[in-house]
C-alpha atoms as a PDB file:
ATOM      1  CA  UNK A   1       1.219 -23.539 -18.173  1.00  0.00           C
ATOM      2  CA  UNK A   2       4.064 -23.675 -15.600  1.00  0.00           C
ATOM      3  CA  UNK A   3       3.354 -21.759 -12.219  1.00  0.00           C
ATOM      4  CA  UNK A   4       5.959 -19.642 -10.743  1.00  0.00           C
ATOM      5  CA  UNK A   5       6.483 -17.887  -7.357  1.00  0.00           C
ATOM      6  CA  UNK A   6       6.375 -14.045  -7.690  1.00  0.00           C
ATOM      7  CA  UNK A   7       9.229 -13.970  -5.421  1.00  0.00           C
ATOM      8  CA  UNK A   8      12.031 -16.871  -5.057  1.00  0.00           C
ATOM      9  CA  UNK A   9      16.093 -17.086  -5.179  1.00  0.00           C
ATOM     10  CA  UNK A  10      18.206 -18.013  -7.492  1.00  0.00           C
ATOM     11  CA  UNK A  11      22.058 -19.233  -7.195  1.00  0.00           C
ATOM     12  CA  UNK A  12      24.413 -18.556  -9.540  1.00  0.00           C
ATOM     13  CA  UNK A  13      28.012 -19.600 -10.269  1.00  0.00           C
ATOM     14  CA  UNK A  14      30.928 -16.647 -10.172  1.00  0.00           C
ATOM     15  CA  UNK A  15      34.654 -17.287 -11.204  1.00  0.00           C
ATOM     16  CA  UNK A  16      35.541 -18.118  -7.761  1.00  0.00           C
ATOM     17  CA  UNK A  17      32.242 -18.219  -5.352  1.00  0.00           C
ATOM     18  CA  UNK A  18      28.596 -18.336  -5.716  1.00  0.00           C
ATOM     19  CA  UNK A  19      26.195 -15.865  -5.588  1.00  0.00           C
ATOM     20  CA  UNK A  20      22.764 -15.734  -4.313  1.00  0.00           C
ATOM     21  CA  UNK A  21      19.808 -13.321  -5.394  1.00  0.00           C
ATOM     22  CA  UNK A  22      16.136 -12.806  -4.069  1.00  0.00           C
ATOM     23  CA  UNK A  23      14.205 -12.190  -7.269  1.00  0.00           C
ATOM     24  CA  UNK A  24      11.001 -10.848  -8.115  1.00  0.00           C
ATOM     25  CA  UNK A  25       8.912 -11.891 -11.109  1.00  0.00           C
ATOM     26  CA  UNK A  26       7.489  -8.363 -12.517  1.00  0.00           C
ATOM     27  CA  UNK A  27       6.565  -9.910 -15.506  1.00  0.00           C
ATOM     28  CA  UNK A  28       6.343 -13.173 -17.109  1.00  0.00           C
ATOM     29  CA  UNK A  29       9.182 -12.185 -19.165  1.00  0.00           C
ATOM     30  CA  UNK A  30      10.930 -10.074 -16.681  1.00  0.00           C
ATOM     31  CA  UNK A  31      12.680 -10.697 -13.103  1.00  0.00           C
ATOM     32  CA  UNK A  32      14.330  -8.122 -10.728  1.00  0.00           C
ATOM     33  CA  UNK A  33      16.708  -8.681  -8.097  1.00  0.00           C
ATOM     34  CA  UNK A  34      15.440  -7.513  -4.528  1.00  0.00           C
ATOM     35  CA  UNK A  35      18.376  -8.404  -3.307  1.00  0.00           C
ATOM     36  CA  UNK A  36      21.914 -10.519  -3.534  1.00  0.00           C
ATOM     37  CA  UNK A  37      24.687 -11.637  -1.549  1.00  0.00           C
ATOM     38  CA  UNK A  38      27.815 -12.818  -2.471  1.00  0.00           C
ATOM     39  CA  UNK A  39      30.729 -14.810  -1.699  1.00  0.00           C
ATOM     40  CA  UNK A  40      29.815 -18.305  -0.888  1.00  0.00           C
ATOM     41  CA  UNK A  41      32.543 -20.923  -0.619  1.00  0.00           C
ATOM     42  CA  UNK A  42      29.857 -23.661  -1.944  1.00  0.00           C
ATOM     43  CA  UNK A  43      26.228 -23.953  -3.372  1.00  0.00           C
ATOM     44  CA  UNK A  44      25.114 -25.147  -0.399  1.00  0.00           C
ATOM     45  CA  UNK A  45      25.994 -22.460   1.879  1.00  0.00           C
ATOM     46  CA  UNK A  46      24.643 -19.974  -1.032  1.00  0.00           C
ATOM     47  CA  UNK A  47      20.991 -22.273  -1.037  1.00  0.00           C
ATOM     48  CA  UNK A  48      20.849 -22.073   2.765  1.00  0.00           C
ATOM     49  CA  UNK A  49      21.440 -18.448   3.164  1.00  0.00           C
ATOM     50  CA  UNK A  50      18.727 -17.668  -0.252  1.00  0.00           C
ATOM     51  CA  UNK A  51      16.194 -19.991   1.925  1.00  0.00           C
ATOM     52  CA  UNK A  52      16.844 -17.964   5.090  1.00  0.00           C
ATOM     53  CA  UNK A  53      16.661 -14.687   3.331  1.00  0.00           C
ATOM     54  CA  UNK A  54      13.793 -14.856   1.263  1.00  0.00           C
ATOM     55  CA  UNK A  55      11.659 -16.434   4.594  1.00  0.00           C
ATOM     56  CA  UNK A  56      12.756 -12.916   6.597  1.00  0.00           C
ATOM     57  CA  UNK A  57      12.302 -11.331   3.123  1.00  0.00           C
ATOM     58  CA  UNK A  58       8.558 -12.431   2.601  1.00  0.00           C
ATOM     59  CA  UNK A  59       7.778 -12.089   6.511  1.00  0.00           C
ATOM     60  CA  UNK A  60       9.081  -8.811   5.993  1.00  0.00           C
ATOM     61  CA  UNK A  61       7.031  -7.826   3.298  1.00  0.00           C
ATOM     62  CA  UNK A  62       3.246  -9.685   4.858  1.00  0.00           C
ATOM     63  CA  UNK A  63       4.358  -7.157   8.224  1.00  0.00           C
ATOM     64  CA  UNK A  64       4.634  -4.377   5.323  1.00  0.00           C
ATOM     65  CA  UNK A  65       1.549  -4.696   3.840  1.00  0.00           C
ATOM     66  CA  UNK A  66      -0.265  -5.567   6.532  1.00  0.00           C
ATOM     67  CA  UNK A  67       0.470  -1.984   7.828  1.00  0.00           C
ATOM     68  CA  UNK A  68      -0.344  -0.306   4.336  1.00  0.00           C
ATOM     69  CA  UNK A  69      -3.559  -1.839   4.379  1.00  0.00           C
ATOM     70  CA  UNK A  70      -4.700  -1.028   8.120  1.00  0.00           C
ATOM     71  CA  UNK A  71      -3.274   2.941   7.010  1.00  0.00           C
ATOM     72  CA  UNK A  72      -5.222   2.942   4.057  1.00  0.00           C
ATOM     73  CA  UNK A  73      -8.725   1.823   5.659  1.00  0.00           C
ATOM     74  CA  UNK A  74      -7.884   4.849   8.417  1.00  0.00           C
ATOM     75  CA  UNK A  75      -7.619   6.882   5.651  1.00  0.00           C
ATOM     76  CA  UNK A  76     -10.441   5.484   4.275  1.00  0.00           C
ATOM     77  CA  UNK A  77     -12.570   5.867   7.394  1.00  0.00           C
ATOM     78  CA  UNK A  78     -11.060   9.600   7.911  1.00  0.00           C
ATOM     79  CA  UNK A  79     -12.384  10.530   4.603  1.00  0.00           C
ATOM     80  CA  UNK A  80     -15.693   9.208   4.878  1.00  0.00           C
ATOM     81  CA  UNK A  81     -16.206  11.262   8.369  1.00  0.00           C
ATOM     82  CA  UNK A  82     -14.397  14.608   6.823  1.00  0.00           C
ATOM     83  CA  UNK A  83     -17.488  14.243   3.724  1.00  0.00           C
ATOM     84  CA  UNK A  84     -20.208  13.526   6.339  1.00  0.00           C
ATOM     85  CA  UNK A  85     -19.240  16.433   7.730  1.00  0.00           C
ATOM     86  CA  UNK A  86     -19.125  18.922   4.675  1.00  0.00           C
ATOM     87  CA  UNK A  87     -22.457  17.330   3.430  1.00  0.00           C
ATOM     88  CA  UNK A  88     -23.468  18.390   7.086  1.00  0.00           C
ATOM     89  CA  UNK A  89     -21.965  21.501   7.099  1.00  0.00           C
ATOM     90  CA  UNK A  90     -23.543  22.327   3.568  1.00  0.00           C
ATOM     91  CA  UNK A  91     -26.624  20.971   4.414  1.00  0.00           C
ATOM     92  CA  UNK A  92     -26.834  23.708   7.535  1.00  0.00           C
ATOM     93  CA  UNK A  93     -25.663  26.204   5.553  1.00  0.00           C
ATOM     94  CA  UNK A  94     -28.621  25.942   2.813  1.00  0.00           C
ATOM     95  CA  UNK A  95     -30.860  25.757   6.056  1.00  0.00           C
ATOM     96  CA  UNK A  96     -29.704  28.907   7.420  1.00  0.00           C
ATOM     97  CA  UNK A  97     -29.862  30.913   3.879  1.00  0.00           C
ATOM     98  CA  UNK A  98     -33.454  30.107   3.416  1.00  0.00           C
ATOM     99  CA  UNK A  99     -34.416  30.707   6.706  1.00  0.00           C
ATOM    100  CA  UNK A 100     -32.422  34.178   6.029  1.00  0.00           C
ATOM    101  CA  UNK A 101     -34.625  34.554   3.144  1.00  0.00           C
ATOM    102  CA  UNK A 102     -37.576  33.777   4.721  1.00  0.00           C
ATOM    103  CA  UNK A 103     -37.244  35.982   7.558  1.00  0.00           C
ATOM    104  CA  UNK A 104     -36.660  39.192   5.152  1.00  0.00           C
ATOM    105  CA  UNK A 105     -39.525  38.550   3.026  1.00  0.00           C
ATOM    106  CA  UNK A 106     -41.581  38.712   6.002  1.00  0.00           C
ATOM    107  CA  UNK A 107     -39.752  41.721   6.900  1.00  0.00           C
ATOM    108  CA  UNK A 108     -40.461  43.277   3.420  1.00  0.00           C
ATOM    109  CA  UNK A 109     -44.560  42.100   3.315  1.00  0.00           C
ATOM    110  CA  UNK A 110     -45.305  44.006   7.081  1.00  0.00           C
ATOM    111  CA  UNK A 111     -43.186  46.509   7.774  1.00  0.00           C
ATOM    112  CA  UNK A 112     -44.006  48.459  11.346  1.00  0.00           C
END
């Protein structure tokens, strides 16, 4: 079983220059380019910039998720308050109606 990075570069050879790609493994069939540049006189120049890119590219993407996930626990949180206060809300609402209740019957039983 060989294991391979979900996201790494690739360099590949044009007619005339070589071009460099920041690839995502979706499957383990199937890649997709993030992103490419190209132009490169040599394959080293092409290697060095694919190193650079897919550093900033993965640095990137930990800043990006990192923010997703510190959203999605406020939303999280937000939720939790907005159904403690419906159960609340319901909860003073039933309270109120049977006191209602409660109140007319003793109305009905001695009137004045």
């Amino acid at each position: 079983m060989t294991t391979n990075k979900k996201y790494d570069y690739r360099v590949v050879q044009g007619k005339t220059h070589w071009i460099t790609e920041i690839i995502r493994r979706v499957t383990a069939k199937k890649t997709v380019v993030s992103t490419s540049q190209d132009g490169f006189a040599t394959e080293a120049d092409a290697k060095a910039w694919g190193e650079k890119k897919l550093a900033s590219f993965l640095e990137n993407l930990t800043k990006r998720n990192k923010r997703d996930f510190e959203q999605h626990l406020k939303n999280k949180k937000d939720k939790a308050l907005r159904e403690k206060a419906y159960q609340q809300k319901k909860k003073d609402l039933e309270l109120s109606a049977s006191d209602n209740a409660e109140t007319t019957n003793l109305d009905q039983e001695n009137p004045h």
